[in-house]
Protein backbone atom coordinates (compact mmCIF):
# COMPACT_ATOMS: atom_id res chain seq x y z
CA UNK A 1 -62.60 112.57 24.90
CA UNK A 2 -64.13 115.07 22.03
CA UNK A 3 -67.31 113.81 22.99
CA UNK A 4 -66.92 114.82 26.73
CA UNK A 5 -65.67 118.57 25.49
CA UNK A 6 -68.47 119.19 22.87
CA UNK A 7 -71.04 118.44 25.70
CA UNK A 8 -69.22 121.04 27.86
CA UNK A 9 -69.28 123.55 25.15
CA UNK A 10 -73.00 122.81 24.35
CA UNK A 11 -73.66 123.50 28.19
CA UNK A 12 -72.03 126.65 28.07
CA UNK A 13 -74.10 128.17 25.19
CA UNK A 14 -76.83 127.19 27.23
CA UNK A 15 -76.17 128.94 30.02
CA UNK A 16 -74.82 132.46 28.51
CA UNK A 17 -78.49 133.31 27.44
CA UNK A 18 -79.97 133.37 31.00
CA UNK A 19 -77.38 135.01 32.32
CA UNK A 20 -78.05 137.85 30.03
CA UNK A 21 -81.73 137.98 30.39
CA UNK A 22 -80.96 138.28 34.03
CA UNK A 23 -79.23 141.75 33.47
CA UNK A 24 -81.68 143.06 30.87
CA UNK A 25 -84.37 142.44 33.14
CA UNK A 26 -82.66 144.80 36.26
CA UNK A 27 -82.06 147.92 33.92
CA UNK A 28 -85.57 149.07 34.20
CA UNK A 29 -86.10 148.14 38.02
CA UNK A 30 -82.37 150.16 38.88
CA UNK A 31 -84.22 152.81 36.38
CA UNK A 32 -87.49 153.44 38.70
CA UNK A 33 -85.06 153.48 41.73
CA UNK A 34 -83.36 156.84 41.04
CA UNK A 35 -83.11 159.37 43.98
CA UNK A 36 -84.45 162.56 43.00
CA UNK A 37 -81.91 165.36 42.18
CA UNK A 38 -81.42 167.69 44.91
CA UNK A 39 -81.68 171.54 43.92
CA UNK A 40 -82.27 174.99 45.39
CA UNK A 41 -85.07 176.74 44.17
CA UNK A 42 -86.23 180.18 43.54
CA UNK A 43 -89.83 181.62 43.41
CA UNK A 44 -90.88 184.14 40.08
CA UNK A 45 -91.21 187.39 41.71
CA UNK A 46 -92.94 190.49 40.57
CA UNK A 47 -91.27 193.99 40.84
CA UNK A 48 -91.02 197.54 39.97
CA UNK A 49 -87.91 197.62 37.50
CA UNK A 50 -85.68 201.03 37.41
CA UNK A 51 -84.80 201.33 34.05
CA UNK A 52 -81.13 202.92 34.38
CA UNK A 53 -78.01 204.10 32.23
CA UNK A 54 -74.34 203.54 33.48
CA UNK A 55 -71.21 205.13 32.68
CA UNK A 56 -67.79 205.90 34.42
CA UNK A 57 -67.35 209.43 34.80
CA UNK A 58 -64.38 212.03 36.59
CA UNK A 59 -65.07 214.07 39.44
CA UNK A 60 -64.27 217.72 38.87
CA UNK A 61 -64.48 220.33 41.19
CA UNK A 62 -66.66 223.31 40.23
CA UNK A 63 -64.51 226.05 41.02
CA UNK A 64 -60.24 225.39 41.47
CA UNK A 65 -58.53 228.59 41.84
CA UNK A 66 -54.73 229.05 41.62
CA UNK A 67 -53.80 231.71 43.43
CA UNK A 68 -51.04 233.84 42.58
CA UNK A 69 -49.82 237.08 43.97
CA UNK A 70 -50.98 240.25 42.45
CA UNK A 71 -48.22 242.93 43.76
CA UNK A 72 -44.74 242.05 43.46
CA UNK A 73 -42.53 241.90 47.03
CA UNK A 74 -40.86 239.29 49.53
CA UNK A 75 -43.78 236.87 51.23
CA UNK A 76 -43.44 237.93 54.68
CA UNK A 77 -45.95 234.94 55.90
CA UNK A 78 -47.57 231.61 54.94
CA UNK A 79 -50.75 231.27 57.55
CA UNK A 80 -51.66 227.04 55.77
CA UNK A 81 -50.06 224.09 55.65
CA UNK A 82 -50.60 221.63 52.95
CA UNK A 83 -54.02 220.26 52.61
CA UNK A 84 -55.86 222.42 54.96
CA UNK A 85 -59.71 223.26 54.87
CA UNK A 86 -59.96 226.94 53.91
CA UNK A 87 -63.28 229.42 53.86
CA UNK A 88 -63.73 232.28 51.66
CA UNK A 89 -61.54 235.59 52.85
CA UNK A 90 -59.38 233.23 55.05
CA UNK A 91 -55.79 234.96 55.30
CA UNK A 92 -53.19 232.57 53.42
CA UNK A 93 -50.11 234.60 52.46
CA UNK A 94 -48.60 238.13 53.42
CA UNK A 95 -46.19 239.88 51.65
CA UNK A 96 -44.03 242.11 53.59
CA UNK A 97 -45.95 245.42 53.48
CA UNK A 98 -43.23 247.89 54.59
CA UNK A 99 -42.64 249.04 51.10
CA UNK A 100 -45.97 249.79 50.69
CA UNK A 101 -46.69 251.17 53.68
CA UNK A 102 -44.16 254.01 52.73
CA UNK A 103 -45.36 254.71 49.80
CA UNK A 104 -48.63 255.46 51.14
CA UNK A 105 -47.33 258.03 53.78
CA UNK A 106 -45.18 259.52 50.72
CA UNK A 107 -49.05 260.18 48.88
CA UNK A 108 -50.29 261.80 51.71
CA UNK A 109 -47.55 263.99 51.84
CA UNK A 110 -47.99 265.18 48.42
CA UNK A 111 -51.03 265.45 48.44
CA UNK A 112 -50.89 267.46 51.85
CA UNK A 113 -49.00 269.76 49.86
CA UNK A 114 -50.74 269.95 46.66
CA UNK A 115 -53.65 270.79 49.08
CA UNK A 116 -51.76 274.27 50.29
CA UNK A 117 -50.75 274.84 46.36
CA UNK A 118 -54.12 274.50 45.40
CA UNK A 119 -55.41 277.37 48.09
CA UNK A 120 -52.87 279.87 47.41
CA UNK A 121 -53.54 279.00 43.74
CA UNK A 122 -57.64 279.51 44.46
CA UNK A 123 -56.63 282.59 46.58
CA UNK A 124 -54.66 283.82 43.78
CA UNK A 125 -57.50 283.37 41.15
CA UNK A 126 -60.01 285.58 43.04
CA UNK A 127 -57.73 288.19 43.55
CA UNK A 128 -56.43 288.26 40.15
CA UNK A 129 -60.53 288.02 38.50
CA UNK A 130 -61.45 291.18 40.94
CA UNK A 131 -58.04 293.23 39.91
CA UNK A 132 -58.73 292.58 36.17
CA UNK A 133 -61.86 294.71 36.57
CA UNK A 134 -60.12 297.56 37.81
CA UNK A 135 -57.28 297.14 35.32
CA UNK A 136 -55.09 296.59 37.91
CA UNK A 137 -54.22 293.56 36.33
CA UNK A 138 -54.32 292.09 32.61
CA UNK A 139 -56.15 289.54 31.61
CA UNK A 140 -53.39 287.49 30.40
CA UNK A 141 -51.99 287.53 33.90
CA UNK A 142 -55.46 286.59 35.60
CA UNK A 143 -55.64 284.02 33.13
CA UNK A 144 -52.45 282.38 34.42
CA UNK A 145 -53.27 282.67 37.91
CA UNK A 146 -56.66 280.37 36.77
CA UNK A 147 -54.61 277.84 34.63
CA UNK A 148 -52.75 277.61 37.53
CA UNK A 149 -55.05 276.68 40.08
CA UNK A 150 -57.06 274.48 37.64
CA UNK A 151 -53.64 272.54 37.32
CA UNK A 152 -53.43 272.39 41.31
CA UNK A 153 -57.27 271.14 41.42
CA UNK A 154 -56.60 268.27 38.83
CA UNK A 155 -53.26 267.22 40.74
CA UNK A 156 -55.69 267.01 44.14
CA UNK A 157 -57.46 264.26 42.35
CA UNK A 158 -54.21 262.81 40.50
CA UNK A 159 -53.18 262.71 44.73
CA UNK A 160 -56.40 260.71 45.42
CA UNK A 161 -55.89 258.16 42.64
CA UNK A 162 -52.36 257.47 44.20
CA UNK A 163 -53.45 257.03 47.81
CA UNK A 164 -56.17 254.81 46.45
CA UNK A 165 -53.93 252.47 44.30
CA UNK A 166 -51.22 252.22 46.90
CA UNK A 167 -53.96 251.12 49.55
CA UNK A 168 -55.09 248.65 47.28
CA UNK A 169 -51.55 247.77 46.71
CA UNK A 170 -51.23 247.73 50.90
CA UNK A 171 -54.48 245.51 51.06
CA UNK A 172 -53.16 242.92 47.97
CA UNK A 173 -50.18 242.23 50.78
CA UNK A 174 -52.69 239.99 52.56
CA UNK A 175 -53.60 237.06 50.66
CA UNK A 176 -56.86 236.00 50.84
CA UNK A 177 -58.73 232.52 49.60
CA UNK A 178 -61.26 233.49 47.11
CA UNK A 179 -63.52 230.61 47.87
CA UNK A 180 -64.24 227.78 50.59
CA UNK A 181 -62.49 224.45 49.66
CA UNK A 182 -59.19 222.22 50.18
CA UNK A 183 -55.64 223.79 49.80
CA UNK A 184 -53.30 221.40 48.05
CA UNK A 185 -49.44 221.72 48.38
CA UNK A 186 -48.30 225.02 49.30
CA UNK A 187 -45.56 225.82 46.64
CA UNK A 188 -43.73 229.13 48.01
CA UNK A 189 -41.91 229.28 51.65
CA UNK A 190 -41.69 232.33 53.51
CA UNK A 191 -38.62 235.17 52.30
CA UNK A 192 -39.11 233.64 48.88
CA UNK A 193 -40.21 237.19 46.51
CA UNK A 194 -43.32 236.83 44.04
CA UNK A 195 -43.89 238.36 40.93
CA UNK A 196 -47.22 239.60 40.40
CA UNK A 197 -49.54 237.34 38.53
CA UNK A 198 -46.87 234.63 38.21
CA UNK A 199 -45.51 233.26 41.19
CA UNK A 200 -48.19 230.36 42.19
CA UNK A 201 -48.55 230.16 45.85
CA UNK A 202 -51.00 227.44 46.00
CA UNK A 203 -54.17 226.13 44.09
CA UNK A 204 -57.76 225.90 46.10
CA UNK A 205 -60.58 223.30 45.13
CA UNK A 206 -64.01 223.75 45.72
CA UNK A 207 -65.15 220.36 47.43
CA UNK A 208 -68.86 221.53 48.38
CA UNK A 209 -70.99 221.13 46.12
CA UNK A 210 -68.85 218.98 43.61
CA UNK A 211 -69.65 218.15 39.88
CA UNK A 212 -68.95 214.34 37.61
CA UNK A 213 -68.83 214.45 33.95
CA UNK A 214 -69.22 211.53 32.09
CA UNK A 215 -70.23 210.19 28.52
CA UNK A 216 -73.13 208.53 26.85
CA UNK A 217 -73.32 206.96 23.53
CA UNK A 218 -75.94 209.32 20.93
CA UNK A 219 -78.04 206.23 21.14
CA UNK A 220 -79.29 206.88 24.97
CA UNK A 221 -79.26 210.67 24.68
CA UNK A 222 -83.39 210.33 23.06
CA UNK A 223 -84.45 208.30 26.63
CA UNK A 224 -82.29 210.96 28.77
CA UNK A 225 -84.12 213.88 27.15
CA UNK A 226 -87.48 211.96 27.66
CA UNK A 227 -86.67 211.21 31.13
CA UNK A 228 -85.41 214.96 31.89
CA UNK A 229 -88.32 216.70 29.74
CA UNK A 230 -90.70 218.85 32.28
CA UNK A 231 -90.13 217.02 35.08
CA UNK A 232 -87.19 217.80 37.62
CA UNK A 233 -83.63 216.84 37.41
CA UNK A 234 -82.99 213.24 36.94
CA UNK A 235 -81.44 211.82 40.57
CA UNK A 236 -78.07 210.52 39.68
CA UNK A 237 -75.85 208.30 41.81
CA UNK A 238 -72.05 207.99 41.82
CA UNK A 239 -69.87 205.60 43.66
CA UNK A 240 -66.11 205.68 43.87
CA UNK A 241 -64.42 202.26 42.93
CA UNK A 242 -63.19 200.55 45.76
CA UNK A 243 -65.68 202.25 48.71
CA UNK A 244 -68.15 200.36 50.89
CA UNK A 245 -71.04 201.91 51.51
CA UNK A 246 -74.55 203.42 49.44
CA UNK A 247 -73.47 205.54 46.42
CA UNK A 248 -73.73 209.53 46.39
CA UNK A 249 -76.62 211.00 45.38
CA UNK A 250 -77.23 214.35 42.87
CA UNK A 251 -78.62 215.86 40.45
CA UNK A 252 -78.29 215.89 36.45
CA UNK A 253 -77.55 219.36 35.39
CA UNK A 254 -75.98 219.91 31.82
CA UNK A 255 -76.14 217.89 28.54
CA UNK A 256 -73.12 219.25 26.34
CA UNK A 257 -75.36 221.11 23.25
CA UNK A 258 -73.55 218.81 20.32
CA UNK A 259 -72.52 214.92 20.35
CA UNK A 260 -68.71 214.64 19.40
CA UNK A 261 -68.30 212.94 15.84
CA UNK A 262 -65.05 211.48 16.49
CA UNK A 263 -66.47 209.41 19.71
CA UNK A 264 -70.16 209.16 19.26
CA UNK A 265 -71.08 210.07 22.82
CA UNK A 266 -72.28 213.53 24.11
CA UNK A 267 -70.87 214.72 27.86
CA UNK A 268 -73.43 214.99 30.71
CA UNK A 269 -72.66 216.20 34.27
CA UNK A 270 -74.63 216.07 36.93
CA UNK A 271 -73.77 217.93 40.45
CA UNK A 272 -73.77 216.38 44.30
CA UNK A 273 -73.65 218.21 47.19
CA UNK A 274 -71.22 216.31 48.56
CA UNK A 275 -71.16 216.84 52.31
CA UNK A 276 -69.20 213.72 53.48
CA UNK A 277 -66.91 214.69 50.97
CA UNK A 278 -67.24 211.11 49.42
CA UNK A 279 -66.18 212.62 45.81
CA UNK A 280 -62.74 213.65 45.61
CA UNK A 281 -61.36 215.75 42.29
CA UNK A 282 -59.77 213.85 39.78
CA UNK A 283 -61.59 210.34 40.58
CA UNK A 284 -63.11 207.75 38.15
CA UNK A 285 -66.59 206.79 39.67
CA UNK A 286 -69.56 204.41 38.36
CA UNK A 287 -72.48 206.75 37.45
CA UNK A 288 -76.11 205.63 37.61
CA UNK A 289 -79.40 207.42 36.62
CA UNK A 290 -82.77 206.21 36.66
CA UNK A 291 -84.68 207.06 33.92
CA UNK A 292 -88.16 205.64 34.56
CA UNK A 293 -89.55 202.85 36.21
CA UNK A 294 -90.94 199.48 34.61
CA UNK A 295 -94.15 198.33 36.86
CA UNK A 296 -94.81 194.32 37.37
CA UNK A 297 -92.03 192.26 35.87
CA UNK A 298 -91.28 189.00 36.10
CA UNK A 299 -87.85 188.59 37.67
CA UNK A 300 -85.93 185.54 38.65
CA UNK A 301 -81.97 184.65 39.72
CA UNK A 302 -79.72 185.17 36.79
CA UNK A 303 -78.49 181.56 38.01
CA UNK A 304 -81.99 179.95 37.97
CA UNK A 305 -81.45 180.95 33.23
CA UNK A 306 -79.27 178.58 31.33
CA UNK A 307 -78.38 178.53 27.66
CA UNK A 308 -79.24 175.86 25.17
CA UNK A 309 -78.97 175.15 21.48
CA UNK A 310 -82.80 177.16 20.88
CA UNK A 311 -81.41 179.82 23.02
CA UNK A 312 -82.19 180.48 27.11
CA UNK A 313 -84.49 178.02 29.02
CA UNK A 314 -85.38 176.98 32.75
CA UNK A 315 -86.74 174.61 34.51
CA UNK A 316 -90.37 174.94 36.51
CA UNK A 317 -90.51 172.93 39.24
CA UNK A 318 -94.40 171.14 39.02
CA UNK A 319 -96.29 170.21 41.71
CA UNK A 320 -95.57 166.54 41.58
CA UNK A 321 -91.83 166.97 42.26
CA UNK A 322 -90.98 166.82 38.63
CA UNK A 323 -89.42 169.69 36.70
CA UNK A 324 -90.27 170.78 33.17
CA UNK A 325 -88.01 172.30 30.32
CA UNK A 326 -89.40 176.08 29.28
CA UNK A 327 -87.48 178.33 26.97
CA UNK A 328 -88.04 182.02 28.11
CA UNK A 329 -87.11 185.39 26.42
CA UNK A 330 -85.22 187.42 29.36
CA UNK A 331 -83.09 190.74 29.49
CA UNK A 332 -80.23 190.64 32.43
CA UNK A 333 -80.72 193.37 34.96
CA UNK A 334 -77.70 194.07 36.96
CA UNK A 335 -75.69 191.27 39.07
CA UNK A 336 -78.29 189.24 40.28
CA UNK A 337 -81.45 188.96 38.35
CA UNK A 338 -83.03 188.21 35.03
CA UNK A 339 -86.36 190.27 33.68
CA UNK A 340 -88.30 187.23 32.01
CA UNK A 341 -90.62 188.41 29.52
CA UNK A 342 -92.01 184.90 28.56
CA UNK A 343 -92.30 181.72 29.41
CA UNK A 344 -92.95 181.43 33.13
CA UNK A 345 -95.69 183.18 35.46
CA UNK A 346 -95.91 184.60 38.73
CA UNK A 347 -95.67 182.36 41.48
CA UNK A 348 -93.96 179.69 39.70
CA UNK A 349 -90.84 177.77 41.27
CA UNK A 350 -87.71 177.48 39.35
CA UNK A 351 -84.34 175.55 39.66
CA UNK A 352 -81.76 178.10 40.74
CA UNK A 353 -78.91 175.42 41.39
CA UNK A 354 -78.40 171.86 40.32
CA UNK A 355 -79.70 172.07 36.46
CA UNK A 356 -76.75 170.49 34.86
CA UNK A 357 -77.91 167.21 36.87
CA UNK A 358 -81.73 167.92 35.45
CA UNK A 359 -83.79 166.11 32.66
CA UNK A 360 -87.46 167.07 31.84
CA UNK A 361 -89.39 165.22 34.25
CA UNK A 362 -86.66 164.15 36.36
CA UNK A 363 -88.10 163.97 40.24
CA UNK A 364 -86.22 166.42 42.66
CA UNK A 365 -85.64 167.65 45.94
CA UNK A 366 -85.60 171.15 47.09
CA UNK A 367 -83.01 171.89 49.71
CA UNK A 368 -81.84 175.19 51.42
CA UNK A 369 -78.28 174.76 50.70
CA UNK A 370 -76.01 171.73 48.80
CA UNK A 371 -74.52 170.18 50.93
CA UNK A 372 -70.43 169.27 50.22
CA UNK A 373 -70.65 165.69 48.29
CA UNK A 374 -73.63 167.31 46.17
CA UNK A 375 -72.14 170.63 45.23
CA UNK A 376 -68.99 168.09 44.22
CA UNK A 377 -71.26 166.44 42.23
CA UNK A 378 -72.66 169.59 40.95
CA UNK A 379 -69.17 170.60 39.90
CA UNK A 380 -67.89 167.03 38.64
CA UNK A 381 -71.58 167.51 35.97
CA UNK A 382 -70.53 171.06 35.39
């Protein structure tokens, strides 16, 4: 009986080896059997680069008035409602003119009868300067009779001031919009009275043209000046947040003349003509200037760059199928695409999707799109 198990346990020895030169010998075989990776691929393209500076900056209107009344009286009339479109000289606001009015008729009267002083006082004069030569008259008397009507003459032109000042007063009981823009809320009703220079009635904001300030660290003021110098103004672009559409376009047209030492960034503003009336007072918008142009650079899809332990690399996708590991130096440009400036050529295919499944050499297969189970499997390796 221990002779029959030792030969059993002898024969099992024996056969553990060739079962595990069996498996040994499939590894490689499985090994040359792998599918090739499926990716999406990207060509290296060659373009004319913008080189650009962005900042968020407030649009301001270039002229906002707030108008206020400049005679004191009861407002007779409001001619706007809140929000309206209103030109230059448009009629917003009357005051009752009645008072006014009287006041004027009451200057014409005097000075209608100034006027008749003044003749008889003239008349008087000339008589009194022919007597005086016949001694008729003294001179002390003739001299009256010309301080007299000199008086009269000055109070003519005294009369003239009035009627002028209380038609101007007349003509201030029609209020007019000093410039063309948007009324906001109007802030007096009709019977209320104004005070002159106090009461405000409403405030006006130039829309067209329309101005955005923003700020730009010191360190890109030097390119901005290079970009501006003897040439004409740099083209600037804004765009409100949250609107579809391509940005507004205008014009750089100050740089503040000092850099503010608490902040480190000097205030530009550039100015848009604004005829959609895209750019609304008082809203944040992304800014965007070009400041030159970089000819013939290498771009690819920011997703075609990964980032390794020796820094940034890609894969190039060979002719044979097979891909090979290249560290570039890049620069991102905006949302999309890298600026590689080494480390691939023009013309070159790269992996844009699928990397994280990649090995140098590994075979692939380009697709047009990953299909469900293999953008899984993209995400299960990611």
């Amino acid at each position: 009986m221990i002779c029959l198990r030792h030969i059993f346990f002898m024969a099992s020895l024996m056969i553990l080896p060739l079962g595990c030169s069996k498996s040994a010998g499939s590894a490689p075989a499985a090994a040359k059997k792998k599918p090739p990776v499926p990716i999406l691929a990207a060509d290296v393209q060659v373009r004319d680069i913008p080189i650009e500076l962005n900042a968020i900056g407030t649009v301001e209107a270039i002229n906002s008035v707030t108008v206020k009344p400049q005679i004191d009286g009861q407002l007779e009339t409001v001619h706007i409602k809140d929000g309206d479109n209103v030109t230059q000289g448009q009629l917003l606001f009357t005051i009752d003119p009645r008072p006014f009015q009287a006041l004027l008729n009451q200057t014409f009267a005097n000075l209608a009868s100034n006027q008749a002083k003044a003749r008889q006082a003239t008349s008087d004069d000339r008589r009194y300067s022919a007597l005086i030569k016949t001694g008729a008259v003294t001179s002390s008397e003739a001299e009256t009779k010309r301080a007299n009507a000199d008086s009269l003459s000055a109070q003519l032109k005294a009369d003239q001031a009035a009627i002028e000042m209380t038609r101007l007063r007349l003509e201030y009981c029609k209020i007019k919009s000093p410039i063309t823009g948007r009324a906001g809320k109007v802030l007096v009703d009709a019977g209320n009275t104004v005070k002159i220079n106090d009461t405000e009635l409403v405030v006006i904001n130039q829309l067209q043209p329309i101005e955005v300030e923003f700020s730009i660290p010191e360190a890109q003021l030097a390119a901005v000046r290079r970009a501006e110098a003897g040439g004409p103004p740099l083209e600037t672009a804004a765009a409100p947040a949250g609107q579809a559409g391509p940005p507004s376009i205008g014009h750089l047209t100050f740089i503040d003349n000092a850099v503010d030492p608490q902040t480190g960034t000097i205030k530009l503003r550039a100015t848009f003509p604004n005829e959609d009336r895209r750019l609304w007072p008082g809203q944040f918008v992304q800014v965007n200037i070009v400041l030159s142009t970089e000819r013939g650079v290498l771009v690819v899809p920011s997703q075609a760059i990964q980032t390794g332990q020796q820094g940034s690399y890609i894969y190039v996708i060979k002719p044979d199928q097979t891909v090979e590991y290249r560290t570039v130096a890049c620069e991102r440009y905006g949302e999309s695409l890298n600026i590689i400036r080494k480390g691939v050529a023009a013309g070159e295919r790269v992996v844009s999707d699928g990397q994280l499944r990649l090995t140098p050499g590994a075979k692939v297969e380009i697709k047009t799109s990953l299909d469900a189970d293999e953008a899984t499997s993209a995400g299960a390796a990611r």
